[in-house]
PDB file of N, CA and C in Angstrom:
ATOM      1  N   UNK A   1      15.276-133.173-185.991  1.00  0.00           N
ATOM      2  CA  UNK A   1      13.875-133.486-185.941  1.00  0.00           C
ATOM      3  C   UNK A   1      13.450-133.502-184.478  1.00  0.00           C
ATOM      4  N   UNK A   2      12.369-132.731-184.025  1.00  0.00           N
ATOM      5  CA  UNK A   2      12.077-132.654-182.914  1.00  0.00           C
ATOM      6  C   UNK A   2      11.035-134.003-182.526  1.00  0.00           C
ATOM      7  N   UNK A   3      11.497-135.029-181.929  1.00  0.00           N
ATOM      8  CA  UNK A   3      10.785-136.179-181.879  1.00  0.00           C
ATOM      9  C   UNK A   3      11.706-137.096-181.098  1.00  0.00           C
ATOM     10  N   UNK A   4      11.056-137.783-180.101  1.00  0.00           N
ATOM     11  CA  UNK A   4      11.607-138.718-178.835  1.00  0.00           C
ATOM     12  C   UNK A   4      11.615-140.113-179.329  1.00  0.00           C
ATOM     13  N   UNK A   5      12.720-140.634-178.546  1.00  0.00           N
ATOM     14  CA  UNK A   5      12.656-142.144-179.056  1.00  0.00           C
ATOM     15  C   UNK A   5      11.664-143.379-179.074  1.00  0.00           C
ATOM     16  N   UNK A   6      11.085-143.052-177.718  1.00  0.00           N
ATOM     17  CA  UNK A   6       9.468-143.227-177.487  1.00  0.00           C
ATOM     18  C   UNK A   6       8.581-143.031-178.852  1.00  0.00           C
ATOM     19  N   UNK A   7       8.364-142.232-179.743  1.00  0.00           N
ATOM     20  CA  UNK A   7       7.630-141.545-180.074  1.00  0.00           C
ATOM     21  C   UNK A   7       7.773-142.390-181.803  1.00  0.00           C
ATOM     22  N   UNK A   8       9.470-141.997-181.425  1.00  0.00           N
ATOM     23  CA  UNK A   8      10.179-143.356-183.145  1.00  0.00           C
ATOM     24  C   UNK A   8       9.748-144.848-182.981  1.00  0.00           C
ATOM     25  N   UNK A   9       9.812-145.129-181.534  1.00  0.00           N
ATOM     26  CA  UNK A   9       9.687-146.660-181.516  1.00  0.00           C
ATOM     27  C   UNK A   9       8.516-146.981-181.549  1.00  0.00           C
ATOM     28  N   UNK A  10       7.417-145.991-181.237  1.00  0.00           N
ATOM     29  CA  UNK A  10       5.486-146.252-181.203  1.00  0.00           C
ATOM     30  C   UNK A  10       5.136-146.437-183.063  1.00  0.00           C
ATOM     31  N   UNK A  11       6.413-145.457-183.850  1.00  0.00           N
ATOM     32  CA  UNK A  11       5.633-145.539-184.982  1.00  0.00           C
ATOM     33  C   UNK A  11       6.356-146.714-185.999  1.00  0.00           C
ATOM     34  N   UNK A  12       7.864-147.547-185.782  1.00  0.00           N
ATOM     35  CA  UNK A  12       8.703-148.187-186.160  1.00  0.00           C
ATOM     36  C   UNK A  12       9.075-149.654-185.412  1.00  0.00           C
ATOM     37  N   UNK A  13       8.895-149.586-184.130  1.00  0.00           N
ATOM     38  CA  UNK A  13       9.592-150.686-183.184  1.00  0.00           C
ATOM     39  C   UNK A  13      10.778-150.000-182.984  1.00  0.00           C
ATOM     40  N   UNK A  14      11.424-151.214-182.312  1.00  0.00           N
ATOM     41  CA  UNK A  14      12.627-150.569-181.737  1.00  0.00           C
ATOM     42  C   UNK A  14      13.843-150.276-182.585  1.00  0.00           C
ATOM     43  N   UNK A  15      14.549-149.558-181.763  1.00  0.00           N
ATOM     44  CA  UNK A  15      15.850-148.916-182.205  1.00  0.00           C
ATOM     45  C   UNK A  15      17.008-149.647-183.179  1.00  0.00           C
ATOM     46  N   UNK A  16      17.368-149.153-183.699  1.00  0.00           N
ATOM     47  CA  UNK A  16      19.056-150.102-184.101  1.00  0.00           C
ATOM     48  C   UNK A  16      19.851-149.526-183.478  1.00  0.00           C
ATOM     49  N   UNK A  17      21.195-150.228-183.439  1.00  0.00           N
ATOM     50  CA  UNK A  17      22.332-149.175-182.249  1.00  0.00           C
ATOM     51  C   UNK A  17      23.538-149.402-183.282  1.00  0.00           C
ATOM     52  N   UNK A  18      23.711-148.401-183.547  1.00  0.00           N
ATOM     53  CA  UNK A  18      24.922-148.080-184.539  1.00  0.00           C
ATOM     54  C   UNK A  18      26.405-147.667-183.787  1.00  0.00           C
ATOM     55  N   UNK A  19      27.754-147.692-184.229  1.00  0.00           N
ATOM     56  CA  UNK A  19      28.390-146.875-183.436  1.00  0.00           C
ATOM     57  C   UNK A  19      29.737-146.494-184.472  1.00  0.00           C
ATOM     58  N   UNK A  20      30.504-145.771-183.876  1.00  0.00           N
ATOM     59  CA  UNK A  20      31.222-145.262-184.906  1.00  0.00           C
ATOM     60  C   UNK A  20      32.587-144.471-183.950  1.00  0.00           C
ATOM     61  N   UNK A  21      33.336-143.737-184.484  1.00  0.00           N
ATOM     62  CA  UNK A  21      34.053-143.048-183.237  1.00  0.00           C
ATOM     63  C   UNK A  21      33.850-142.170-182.608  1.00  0.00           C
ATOM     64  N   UNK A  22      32.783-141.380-182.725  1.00  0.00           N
ATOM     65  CA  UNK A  22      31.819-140.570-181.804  1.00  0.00           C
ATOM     66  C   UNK A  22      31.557-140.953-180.601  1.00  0.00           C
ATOM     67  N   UNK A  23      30.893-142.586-180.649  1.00  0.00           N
ATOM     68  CA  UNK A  23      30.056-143.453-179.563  1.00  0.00           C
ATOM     69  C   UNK A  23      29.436-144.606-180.348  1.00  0.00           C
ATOM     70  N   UNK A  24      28.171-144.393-179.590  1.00  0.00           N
ATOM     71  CA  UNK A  24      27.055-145.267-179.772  1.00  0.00           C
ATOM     72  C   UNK A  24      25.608-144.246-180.385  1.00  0.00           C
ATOM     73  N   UNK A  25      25.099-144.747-181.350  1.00  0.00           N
ATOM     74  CA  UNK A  25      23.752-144.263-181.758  1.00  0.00           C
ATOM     75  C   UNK A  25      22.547-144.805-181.869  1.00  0.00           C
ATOM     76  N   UNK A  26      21.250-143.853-181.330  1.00  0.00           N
ATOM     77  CA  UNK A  26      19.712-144.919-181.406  1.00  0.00           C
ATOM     78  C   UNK A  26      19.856-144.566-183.055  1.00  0.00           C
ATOM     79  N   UNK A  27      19.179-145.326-183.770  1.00  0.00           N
ATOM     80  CA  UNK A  27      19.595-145.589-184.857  1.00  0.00           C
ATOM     81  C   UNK A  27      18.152-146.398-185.446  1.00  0.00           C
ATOM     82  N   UNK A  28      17.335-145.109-186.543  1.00  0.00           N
ATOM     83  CA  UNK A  28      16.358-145.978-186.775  1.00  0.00           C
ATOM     84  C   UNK A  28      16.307-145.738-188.494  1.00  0.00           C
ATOM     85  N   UNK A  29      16.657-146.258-189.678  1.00  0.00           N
ATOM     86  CA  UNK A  29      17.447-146.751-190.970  1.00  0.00           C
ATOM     87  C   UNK A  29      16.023-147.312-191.648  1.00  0.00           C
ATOM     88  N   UNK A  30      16.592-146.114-193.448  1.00  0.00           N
ATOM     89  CA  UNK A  30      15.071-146.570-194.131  1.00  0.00           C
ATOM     90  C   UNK A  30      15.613-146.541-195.556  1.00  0.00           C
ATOM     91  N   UNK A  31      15.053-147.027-196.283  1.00  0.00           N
ATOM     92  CA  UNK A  31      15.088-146.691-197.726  1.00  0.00           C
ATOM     93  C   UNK A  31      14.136-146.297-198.070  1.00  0.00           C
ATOM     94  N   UNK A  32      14.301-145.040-198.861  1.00  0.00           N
ATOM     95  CA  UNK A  32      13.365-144.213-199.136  1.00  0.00           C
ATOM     96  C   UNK A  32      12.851-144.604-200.385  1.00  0.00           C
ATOM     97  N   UNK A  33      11.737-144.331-200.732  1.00  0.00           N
ATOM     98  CA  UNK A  33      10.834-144.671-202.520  1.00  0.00           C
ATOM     99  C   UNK A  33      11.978-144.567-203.671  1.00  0.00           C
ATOM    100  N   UNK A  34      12.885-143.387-203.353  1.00  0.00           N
ATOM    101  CA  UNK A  34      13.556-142.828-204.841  1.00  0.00           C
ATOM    102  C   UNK A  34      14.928-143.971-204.519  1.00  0.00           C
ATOM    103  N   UNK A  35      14.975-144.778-203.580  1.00  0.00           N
ATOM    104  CA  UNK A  35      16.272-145.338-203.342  1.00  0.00           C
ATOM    105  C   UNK A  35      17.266-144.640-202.426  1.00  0.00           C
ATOM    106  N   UNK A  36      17.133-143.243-202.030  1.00  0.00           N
ATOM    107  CA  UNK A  36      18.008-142.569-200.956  1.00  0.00           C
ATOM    108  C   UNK A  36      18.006-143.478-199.969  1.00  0.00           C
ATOM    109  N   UNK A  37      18.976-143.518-199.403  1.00  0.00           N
ATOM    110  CA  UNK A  37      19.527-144.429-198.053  1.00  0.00           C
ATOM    111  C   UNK A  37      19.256-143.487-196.595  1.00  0.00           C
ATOM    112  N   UNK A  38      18.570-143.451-195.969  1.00  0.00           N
ATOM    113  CA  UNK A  38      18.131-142.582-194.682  1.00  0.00           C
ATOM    114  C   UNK A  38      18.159-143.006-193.293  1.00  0.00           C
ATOM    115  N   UNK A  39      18.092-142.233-192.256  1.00  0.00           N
ATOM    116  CA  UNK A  39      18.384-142.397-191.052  1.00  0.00           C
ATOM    117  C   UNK A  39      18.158-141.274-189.988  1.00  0.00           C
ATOM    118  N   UNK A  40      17.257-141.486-188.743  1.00  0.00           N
ATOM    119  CA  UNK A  40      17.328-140.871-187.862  1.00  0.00           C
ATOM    120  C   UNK A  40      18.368-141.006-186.944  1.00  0.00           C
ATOM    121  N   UNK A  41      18.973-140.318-186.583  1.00  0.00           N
ATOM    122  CA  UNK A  41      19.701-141.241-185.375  1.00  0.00           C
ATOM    123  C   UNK A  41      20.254-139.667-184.686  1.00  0.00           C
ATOM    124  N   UNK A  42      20.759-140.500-183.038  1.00  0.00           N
ATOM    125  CA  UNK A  42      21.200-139.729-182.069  1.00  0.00           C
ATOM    126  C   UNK A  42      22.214-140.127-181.331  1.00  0.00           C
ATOM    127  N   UNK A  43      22.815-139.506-180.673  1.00  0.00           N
ATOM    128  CA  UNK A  43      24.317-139.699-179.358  1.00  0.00           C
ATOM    129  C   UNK A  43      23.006-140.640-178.256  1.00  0.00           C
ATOM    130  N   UNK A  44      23.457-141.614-178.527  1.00  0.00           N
ATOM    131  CA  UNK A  44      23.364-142.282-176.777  1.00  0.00           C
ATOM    132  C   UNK A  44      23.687-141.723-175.450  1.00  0.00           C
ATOM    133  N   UNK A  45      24.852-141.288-175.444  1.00  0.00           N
ATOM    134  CA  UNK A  45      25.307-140.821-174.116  1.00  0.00           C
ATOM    135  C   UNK A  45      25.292-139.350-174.390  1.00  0.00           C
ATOM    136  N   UNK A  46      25.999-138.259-174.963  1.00  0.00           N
ATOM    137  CA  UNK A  46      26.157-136.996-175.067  1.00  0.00           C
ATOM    138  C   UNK A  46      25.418-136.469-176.590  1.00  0.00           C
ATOM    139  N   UNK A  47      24.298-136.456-176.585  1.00  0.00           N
ATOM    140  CA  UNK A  47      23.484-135.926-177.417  1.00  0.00           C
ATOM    141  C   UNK A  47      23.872-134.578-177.114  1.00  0.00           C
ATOM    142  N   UNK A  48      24.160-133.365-177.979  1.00  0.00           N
ATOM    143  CA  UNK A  48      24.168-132.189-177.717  1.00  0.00           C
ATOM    144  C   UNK A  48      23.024-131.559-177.992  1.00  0.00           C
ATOM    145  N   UNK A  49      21.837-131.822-178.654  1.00  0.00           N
ATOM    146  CA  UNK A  49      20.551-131.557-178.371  1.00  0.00           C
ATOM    147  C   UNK A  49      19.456-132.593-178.162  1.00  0.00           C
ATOM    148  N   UNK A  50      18.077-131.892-177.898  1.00  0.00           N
ATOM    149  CA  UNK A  50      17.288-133.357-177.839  1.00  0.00           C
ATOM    150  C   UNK A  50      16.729-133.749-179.204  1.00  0.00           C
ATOM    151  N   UNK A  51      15.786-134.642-179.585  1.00  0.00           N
ATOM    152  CA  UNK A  51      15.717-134.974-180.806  1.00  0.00           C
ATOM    153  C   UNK A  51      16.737-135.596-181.690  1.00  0.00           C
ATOM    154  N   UNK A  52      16.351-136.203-183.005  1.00  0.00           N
ATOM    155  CA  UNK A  52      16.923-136.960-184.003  1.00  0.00           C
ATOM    156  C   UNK A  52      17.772-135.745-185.395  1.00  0.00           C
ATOM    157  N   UNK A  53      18.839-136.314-185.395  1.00  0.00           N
ATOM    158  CA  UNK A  53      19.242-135.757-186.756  1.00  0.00           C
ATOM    159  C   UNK A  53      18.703-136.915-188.164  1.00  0.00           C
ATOM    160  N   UNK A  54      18.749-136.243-189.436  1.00  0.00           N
ATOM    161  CA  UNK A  54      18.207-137.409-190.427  1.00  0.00           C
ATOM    162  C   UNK A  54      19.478-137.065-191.503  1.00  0.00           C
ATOM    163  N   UNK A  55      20.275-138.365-191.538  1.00  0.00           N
ATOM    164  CA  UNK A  55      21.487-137.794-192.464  1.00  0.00           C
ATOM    165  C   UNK A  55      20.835-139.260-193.548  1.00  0.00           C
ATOM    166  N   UNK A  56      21.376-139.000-194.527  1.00  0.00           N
ATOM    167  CA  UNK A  56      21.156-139.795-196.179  1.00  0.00           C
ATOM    168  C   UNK A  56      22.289-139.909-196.584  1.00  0.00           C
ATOM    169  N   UNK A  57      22.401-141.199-197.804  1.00  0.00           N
ATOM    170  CA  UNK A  57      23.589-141.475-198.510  1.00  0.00           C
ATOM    171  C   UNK A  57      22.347-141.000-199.530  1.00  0.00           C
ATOM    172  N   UNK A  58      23.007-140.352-200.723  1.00  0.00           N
ATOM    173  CA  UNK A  58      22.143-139.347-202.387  1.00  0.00           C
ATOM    174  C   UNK A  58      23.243-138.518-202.684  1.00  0.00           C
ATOM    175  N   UNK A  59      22.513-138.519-203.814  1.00  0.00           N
ATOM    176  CA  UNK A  59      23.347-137.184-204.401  1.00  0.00           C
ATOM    177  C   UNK A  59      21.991-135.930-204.821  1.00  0.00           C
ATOM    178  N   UNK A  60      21.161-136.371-204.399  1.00  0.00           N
ATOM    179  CA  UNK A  60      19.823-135.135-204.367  1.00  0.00           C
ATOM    180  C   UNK A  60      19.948-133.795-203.346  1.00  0.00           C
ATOM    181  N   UNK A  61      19.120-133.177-204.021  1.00  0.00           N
ATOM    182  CA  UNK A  61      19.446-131.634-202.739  1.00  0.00           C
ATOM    183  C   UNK A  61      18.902-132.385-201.468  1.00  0.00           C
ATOM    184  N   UNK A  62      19.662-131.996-200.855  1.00  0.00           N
ATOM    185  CA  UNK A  62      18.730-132.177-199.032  1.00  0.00           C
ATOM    186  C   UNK A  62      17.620-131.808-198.929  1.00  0.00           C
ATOM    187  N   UNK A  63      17.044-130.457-199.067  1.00  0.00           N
ATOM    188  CA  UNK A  63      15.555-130.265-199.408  1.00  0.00           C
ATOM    189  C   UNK A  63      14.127-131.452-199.903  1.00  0.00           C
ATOM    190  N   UNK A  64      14.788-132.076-201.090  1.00  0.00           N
ATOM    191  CA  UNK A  64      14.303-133.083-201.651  1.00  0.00           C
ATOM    192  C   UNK A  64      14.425-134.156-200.710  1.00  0.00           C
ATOM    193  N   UNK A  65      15.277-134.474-200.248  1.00  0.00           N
ATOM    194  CA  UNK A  65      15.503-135.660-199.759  1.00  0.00           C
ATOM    195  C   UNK A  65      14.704-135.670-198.293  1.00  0.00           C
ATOM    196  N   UNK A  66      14.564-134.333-197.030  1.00  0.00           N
ATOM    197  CA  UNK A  66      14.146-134.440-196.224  1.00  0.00           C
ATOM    198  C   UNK A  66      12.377-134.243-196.675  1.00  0.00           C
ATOM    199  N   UNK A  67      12.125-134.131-197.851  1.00  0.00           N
ATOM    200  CA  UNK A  67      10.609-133.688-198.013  1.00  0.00           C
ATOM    201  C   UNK A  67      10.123-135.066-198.796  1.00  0.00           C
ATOM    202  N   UNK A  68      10.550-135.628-198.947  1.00  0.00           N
ATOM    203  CA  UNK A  68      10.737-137.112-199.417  1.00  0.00           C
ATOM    204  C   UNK A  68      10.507-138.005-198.051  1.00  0.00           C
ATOM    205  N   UNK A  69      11.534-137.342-197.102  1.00  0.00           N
ATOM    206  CA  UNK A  69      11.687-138.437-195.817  1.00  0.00           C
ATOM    207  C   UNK A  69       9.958-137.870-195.219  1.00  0.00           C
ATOM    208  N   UNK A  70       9.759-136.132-194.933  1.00  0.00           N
ATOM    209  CA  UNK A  70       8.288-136.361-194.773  1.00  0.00           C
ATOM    210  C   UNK A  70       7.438-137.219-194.931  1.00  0.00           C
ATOM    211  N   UNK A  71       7.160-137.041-196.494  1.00  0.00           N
ATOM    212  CA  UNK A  71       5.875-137.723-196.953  1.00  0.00           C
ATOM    213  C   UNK A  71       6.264-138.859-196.716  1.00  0.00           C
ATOM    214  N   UNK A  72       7.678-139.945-196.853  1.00  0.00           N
ATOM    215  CA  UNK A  72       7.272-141.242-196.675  1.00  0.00           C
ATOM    216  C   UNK A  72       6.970-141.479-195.116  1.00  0.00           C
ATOM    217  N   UNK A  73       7.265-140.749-194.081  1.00  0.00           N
ATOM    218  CA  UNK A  73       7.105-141.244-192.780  1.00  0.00           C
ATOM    219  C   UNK A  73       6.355-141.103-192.213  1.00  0.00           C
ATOM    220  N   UNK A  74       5.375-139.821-192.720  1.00  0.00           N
ATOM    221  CA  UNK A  74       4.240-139.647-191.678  1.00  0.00           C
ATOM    222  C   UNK A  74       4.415-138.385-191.550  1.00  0.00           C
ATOM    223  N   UNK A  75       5.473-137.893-191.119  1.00  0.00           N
ATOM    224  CA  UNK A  75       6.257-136.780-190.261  1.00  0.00           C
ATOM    225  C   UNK A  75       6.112-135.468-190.743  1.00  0.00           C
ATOM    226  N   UNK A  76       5.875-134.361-190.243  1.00  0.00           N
ATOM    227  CA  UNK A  76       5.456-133.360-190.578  1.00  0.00           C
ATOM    228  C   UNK A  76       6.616-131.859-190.513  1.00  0.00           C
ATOM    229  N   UNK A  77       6.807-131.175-191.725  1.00  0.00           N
ATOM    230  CA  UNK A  77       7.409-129.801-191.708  1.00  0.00           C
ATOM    231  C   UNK A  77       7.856-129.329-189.864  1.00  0.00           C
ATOM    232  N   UNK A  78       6.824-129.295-189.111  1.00  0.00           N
ATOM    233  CA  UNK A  78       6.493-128.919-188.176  1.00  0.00           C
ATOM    234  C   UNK A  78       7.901-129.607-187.121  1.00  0.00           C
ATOM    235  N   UNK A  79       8.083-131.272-187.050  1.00  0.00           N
ATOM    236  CA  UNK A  79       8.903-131.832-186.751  1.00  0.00           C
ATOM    237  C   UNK A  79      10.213-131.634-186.951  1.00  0.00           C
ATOM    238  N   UNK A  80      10.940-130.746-188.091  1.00  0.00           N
ATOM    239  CA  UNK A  80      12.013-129.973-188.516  1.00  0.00           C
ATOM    240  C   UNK A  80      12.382-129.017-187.661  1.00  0.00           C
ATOM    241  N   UNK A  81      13.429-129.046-186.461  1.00  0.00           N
ATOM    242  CA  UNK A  81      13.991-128.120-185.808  1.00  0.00           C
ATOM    243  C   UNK A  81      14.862-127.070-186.644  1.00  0.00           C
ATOM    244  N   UNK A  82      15.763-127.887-187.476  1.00  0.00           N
ATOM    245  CA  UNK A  82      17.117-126.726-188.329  1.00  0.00           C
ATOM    246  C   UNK A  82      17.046-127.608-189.585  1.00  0.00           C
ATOM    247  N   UNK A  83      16.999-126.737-190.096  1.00  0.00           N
ATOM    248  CA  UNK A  83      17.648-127.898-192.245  1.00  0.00           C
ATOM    249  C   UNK A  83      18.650-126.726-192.560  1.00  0.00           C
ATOM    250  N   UNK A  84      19.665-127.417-192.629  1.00  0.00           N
ATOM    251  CA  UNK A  84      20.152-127.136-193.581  1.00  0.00           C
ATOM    252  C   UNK A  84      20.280-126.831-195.201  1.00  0.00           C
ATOM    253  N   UNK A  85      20.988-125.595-195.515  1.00  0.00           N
ATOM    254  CA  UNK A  85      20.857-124.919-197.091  1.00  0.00           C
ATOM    255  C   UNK A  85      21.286-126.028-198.193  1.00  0.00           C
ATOM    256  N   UNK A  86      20.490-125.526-198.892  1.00  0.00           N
ATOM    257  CA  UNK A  86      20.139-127.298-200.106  1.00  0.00           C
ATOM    258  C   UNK A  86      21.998-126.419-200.837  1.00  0.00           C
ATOM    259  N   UNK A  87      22.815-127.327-201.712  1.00  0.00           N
ATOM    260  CA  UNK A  87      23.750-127.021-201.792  1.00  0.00           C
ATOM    261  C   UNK A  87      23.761-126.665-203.311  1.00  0.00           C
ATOM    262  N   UNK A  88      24.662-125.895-203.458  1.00  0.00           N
ATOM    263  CA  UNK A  88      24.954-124.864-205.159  1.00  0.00           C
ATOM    264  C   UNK A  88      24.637-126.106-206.107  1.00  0.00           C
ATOM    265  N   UNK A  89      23.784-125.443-206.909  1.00  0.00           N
ATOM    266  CA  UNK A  89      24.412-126.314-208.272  1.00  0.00           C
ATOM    267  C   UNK A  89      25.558-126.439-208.438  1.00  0.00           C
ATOM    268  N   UNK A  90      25.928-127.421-209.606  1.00  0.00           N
ATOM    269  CA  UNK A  90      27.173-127.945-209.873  1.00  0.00           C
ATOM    270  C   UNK A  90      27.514-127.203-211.128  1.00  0.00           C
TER     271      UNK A  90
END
């Protein structure tokens, strides 16, 4: 998602800081309408790009789930740098 932390914290407050064995992450955590579990978040120190990735706990296509995270946030198609391919049926 092409969008600054500045920009998350004007429309949310501030950050959460998550970490894991990667590092440390800005870390801003939602529950979505359908119950998907969501999240922007980024590398603190070695971000390999700029902007937020949005990963989910679901079992819904990604498609759904990031067009879901749209409409509930505000956030627009436009804000989508890369999505990833919604995955095979089962």
């Amino acid at each position: 998602m092409e969008v600054t932390t500045e920009e998350l914290e004007s429309r949310w407050g501030a950050h959460d800081l998550t970490y894991d064995d990667l590092g440390e992450w800005f870390t801003f955590a939602f529950a979505l309408p359908s119950g998907t579990l969501a999240a922007l978040v980024r590398e603190v120190h070695n971000a390999p790009s700029p902007g937020y990735i949005l990963a989910a706990i679901s079992q819904a296509d990604p498609c759904d789930i990031l067009a879901e995270f749209l409409t509930a946030s505000g956030m627009t198609p436009e804000d989508v740098t890369h999505q990833t391919a919604s995955r095979p049926p089962a």
